[in-house]
Protein backbone atom coordinates (compact mmCIF):
# COMPACT_ATOMS: atom_id res chain seq x y z
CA UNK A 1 111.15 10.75 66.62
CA UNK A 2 109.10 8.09 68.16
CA UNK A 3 105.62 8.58 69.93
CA UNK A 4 106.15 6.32 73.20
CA UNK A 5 101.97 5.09 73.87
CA UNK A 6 100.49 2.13 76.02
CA UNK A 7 98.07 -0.47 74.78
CA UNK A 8 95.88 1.06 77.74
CA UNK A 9 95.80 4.28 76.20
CA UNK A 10 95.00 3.22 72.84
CA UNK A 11 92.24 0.60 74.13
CA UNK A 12 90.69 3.83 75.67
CA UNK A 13 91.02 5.32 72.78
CA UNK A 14 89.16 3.11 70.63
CA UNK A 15 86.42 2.36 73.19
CA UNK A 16 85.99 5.98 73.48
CA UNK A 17 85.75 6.16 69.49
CA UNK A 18 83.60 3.52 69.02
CA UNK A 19 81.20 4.84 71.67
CA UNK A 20 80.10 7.32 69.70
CA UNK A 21 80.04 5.90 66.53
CA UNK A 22 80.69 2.20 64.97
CA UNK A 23 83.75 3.20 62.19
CA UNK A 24 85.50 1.33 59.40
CA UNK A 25 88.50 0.29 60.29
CA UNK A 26 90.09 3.13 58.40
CA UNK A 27 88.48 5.48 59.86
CA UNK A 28 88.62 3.82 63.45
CA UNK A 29 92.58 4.07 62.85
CA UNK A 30 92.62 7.72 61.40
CA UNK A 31 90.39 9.12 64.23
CA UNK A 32 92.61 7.64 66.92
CA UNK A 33 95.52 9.01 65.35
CA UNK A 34 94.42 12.26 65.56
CA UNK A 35 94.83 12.42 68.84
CA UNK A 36 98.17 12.05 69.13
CA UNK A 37 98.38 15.55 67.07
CA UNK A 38 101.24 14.94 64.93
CA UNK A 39 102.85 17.63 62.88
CA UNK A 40 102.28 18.25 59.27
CA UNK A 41 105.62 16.41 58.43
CA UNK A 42 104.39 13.59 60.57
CA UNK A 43 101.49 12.79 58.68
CA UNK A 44 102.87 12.99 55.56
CA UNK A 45 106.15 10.71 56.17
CA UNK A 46 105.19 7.73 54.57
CA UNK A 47 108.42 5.81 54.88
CA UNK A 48 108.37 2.17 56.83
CA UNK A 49 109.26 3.16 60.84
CA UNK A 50 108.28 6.38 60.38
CA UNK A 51 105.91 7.64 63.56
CA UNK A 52 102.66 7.14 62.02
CA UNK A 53 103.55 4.30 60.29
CA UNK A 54 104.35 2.94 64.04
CA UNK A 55 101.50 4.52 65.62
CA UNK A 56 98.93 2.95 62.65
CA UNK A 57 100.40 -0.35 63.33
CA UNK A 58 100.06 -0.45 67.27
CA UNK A 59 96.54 0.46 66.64
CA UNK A 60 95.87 -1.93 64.59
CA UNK A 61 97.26 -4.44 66.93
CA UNK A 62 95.24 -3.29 69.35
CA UNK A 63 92.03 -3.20 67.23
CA UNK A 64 92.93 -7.28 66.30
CA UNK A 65 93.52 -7.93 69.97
CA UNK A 66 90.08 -6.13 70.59
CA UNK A 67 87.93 -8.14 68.18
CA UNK A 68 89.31 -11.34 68.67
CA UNK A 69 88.52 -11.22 72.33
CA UNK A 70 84.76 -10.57 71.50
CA UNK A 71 85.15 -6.52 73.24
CA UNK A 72 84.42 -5.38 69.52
CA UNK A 73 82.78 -6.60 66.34
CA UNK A 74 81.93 -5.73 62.99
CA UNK A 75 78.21 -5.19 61.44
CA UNK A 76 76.72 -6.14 58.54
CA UNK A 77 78.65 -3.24 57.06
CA UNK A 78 81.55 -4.05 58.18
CA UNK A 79 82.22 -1.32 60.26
CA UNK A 80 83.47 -2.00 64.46
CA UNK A 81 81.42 -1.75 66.61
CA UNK A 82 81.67 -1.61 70.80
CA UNK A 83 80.51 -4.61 72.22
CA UNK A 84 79.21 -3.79 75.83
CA UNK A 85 80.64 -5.94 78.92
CA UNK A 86 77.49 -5.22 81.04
CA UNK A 87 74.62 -7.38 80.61
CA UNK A 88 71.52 -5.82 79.71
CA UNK A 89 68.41 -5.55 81.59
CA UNK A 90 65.58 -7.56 80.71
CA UNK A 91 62.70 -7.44 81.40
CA UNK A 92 59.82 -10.12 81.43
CA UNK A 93 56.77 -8.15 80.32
CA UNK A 94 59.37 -6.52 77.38
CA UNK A 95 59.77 -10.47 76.34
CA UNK A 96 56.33 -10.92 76.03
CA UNK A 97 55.44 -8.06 73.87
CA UNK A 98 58.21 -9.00 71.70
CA UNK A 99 57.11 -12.39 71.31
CA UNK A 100 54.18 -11.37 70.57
CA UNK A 101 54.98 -9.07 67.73
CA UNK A 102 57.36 -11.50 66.01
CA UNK A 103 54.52 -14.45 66.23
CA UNK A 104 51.84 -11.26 64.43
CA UNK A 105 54.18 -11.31 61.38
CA UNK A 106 55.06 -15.00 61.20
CA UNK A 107 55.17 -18.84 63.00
CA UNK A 108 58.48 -19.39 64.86
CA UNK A 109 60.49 -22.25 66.36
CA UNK A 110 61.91 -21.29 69.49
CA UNK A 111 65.19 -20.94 68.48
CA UNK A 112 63.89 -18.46 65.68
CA UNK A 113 62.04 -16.36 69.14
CA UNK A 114 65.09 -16.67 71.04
CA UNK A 115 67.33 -14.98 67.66
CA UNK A 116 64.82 -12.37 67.53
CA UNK A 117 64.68 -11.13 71.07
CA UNK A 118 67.93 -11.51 71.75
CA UNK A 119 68.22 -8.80 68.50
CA UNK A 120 65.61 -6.83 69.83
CA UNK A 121 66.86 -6.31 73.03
CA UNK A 122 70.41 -6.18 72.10
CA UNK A 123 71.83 -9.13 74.15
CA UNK A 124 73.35 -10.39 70.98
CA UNK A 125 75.88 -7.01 71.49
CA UNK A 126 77.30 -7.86 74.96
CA UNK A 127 80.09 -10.18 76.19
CA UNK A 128 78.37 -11.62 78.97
CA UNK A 129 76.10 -14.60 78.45
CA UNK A 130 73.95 -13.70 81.68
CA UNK A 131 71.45 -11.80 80.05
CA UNK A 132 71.28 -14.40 77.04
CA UNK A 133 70.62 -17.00 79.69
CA UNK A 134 67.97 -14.79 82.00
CA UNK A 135 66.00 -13.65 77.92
CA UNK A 136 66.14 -17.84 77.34
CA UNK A 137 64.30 -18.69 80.85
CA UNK A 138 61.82 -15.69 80.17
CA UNK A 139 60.94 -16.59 76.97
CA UNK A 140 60.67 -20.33 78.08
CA UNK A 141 58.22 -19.18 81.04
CA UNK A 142 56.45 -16.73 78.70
CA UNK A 143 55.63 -20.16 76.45
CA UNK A 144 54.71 -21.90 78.54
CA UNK A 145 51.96 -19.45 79.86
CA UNK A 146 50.78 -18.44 76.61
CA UNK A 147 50.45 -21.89 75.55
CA UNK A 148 48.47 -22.56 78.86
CA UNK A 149 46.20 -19.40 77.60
CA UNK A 150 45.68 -20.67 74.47
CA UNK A 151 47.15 -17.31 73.64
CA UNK A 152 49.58 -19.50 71.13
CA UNK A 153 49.68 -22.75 69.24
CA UNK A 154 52.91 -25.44 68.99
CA UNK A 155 52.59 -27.48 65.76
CA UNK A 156 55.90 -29.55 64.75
CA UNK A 157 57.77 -27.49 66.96
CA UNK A 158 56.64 -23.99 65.46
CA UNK A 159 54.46 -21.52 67.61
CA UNK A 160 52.01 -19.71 66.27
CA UNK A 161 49.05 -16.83 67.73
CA UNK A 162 45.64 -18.28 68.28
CA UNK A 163 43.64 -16.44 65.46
CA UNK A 164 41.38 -14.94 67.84
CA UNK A 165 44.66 -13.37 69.17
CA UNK A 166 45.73 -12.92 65.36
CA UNK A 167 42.13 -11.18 64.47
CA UNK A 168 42.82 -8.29 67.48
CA UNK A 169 46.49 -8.03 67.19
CA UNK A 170 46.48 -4.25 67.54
CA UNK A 171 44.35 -4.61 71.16
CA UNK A 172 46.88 -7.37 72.22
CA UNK A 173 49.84 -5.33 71.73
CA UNK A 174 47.65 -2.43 73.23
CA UNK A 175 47.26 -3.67 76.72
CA UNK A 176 50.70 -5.41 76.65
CA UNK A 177 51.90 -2.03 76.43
CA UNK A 178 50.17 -1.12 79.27
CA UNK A 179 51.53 -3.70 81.00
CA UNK A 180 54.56 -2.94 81.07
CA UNK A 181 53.96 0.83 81.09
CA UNK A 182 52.52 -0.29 84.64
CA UNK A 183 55.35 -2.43 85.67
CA UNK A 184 57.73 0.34 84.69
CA UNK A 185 56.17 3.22 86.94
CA UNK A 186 55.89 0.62 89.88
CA UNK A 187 59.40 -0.15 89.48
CA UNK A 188 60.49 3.25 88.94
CA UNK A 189 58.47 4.73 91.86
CA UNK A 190 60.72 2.04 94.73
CA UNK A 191 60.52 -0.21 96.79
CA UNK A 192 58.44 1.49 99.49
CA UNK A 193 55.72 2.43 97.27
CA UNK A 194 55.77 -1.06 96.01
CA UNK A 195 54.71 -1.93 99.55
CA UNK A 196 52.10 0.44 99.86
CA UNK A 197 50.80 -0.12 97.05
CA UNK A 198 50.62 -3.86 96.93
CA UNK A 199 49.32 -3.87 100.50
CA UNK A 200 46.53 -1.27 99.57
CA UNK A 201 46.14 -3.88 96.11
CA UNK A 202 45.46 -6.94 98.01
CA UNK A 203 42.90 -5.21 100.47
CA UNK A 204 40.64 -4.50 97.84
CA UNK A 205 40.80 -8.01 95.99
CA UNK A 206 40.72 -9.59 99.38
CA UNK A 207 37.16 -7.55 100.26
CA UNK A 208 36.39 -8.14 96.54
CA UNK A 209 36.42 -11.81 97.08
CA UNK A 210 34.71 -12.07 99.97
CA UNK A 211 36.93 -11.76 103.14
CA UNK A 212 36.78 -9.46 106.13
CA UNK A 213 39.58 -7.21 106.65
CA UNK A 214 40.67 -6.91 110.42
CA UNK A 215 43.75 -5.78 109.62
CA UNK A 216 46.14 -4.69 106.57
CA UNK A 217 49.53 -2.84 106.80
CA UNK A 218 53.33 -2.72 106.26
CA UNK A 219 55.21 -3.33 108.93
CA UNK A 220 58.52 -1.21 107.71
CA UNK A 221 61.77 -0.96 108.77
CA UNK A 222 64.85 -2.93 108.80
CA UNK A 223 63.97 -5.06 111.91
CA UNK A 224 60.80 -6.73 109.83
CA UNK A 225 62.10 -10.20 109.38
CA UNK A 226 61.61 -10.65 105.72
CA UNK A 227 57.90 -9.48 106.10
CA UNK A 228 57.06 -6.59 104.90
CA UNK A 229 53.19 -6.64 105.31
CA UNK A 230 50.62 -8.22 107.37
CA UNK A 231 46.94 -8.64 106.65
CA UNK A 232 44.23 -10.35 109.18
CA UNK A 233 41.29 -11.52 107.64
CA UNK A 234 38.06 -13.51 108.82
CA UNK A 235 35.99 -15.64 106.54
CA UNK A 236 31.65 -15.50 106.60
CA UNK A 237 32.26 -18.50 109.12
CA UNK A 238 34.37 -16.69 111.66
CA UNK A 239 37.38 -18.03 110.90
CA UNK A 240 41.02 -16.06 111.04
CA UNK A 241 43.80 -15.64 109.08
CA UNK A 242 46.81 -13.71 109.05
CA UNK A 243 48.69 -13.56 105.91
CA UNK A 244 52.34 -12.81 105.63
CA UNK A 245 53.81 -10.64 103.00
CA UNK A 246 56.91 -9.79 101.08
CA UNK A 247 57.52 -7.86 98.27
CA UNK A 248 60.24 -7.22 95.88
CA UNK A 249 59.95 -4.05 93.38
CA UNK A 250 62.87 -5.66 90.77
CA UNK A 251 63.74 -6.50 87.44
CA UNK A 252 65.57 -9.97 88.14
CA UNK A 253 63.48 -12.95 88.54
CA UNK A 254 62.55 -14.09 91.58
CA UNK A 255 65.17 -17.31 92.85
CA UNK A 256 63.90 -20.53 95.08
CA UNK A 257 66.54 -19.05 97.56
CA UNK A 258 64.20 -15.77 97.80
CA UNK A 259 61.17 -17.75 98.28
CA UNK A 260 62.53 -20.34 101.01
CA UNK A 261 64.11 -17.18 102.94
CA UNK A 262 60.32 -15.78 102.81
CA UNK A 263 58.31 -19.26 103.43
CA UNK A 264 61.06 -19.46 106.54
CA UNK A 265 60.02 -16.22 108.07
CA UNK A 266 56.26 -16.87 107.96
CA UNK A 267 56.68 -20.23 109.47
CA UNK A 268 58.65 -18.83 112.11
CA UNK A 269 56.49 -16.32 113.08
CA UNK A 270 53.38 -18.48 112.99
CA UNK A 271 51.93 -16.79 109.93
CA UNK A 272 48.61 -19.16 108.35
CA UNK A 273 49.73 -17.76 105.10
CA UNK A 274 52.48 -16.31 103.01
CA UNK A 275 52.48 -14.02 99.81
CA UNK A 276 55.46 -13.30 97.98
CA UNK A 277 54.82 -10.28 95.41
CA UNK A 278 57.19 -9.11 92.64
CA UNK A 279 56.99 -7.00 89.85
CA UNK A 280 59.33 -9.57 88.00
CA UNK A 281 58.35 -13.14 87.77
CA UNK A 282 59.67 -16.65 89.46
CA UNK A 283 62.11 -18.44 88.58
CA UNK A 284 61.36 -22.16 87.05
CA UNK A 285 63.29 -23.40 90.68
CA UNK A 286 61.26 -20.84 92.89
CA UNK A 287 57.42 -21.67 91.18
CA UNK A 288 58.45 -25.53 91.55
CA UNK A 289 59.08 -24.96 95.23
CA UNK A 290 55.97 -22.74 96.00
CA UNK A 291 53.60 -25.38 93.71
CA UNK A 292 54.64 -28.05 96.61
CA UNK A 293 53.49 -25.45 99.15
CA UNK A 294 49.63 -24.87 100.07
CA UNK A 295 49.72 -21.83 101.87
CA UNK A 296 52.41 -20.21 100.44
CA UNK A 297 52.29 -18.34 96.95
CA UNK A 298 53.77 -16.13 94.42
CA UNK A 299 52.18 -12.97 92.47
CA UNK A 300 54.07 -12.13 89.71
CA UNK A 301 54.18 -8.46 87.72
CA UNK A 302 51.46 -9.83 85.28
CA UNK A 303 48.95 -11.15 88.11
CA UNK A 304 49.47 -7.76 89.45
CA UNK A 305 49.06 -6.40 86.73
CA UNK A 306 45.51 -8.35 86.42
CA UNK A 307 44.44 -7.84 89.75
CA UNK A 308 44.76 -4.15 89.46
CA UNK A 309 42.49 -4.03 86.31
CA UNK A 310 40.27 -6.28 88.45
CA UNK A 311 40.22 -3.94 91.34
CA UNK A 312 40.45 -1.02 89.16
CA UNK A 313 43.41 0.55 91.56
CA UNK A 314 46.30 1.81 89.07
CA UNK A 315 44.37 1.05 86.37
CA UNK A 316 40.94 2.63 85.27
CA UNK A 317 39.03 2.69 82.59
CA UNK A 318 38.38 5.79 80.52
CA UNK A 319 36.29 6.25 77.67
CA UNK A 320 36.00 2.92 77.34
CA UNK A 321 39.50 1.91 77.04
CA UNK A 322 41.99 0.92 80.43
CA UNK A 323 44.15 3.12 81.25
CA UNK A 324 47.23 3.99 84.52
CA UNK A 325 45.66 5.43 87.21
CA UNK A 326 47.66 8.70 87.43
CA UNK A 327 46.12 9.59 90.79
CA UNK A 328 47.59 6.55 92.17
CA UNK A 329 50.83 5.02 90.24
């Protein structure tokens, strides 16, 4: 008797194994045969062509076929594993927090960050190279601004934590996970509330810093233009302004196409100035285009992030330490 089966079938067969469970290759075999439920005299028929002796080998063609095109691997021991074909989500305030956790135990080259992220966060288990090469430009833009912060030093190409930022570690990590706690529920809450919320946000730092709100709302719907806020202000001198906004509640970082789209629509309805607002960040392309610009800019997650500590809208303090807003995010 033969068992007629498709290398479909037993590529579903495997995934659906290994999704569970990474498995020796023994077992990976065993556990796919048993779904072919072959009698007792089956199993135990040993002899070269016999159906599981045909059955084992197919698999194991398959499981060969598998691994060398990267849609399995092996661990460190040595059992398969299923290597996902979806990238996987990063995000930029995740990177940070990572970074700086590895830099707390020890100095790193960048290389040695980019290793340990990409462990972390488990790009080093997918096929796809997109979310290697989005984790490389975060952790390159996350650098950068550290370094700029003097939140990290680069000696002979190693990075190391400032040892101010070394002597309160545990409050570091503390507010970075509030960070992105905050990101998270902005993100999770939508787009809409995004909007609302940012509009309501810039108000208050707007009054904070001296202007004179005339105006401030979202303009809503899908005939805005690309704007999706507009707030008139006046200065102590009389002057007017009316700034443009758009905002974008996502996990991707920002592109230069995004930003031009945005700059675009305030020029062509006569805005004085533009804000684009995301809870992600910009990418290299997109801040080099809005630094050329002078009344155009970007906020990113972690400036919103700041300026809601600064307004103290979303986040609060409470007994003496900061904390989400519950009332409002």
């Amino acid at each position: 008797m033969t068992v007629r089966t498709s290398h479909a079938k037993i590529y579903r067969q495997i995934v659906d194994v290994l999704t569970k469970a990474p498995q020796y290759r023994k077992e990976l075999i065993n556990l796919c045969l048993q779904r072919y439920h072959l009698s007792e005299t089956e199993l135990n028929d040993t002899e070269a062509g016999s159906v599981k002796n045909n059955l084992r080998s197919q698999i194991g063609t398959v499981i060969n076929e598998m691994h060398a095109g990267g849609l399995i691997a092996i661990d460190s021991k040595g059992r398969y594993f299923l290597v996902s074909t979806k990238p996987v989500a990063i995000r930029i305030e995740k990177c940070q927090k990572e970074i700086i956790k590895a830099l707390s135990c020890t100095p790193l080259t960048k290389s040695e960050i980019n290793a340990k992220l990409r462990k972390a966060l488990g790009t080093d288990k997918t096929v796809t190279t997109k979310d290697d090469d989005t984790l490389a430009t975060y952790i390159g833009q996350i650098l950068k601004k550290l370094l700029t912060d003097k939140v990290i030093f680069l000696t002979n190409g190693v990075y190391s934590l400032a040892p101010r930022v070394c002597a309160k570690a545990d409050d570091v990590n503390e507010l970075l996970n509030l960070k992105s706690e905050f990101i998270i529920r902005l993100h999770t809450k939508g787009g809409e509330f995004f909007e609302n919320y940012f509009m309501t946000l810039i108000k208050k730092y707007s009054e904070k810093h001296g202007k004179k709100i005339l105006e401030c709302y979202v303009t809503g719907g899908a005939e805005d233009g690309g704007i999706d806020g507009v707030m008139k202000t006046e200065d102590s001198l009389g002057f007017r302004e009316t700034t443009m906004v758009q905002t974008k509640n996502r996990i991707d970082l920002t592109s230069e196409t995004d930003v031009r789209g945005f700059y675009g629509a305030v020029c062509a309805k006569k805005g004085t100035r533009g804000i684009f607002a995301t809870t992600s960040a910009f990418h290299s392309s997109a801040e080099k285009f809005l630094s050329g610009l002078d009344d155009c800019i970007g906020i990113s997650g972690d400036h919103i992030f700041s300026m809601a500590i600064e307004c103290s809208y979303g986040i609060k303090k409470s007994s003496g330490k900061l904390v989400i807003d519950n009332k409002i995010i």
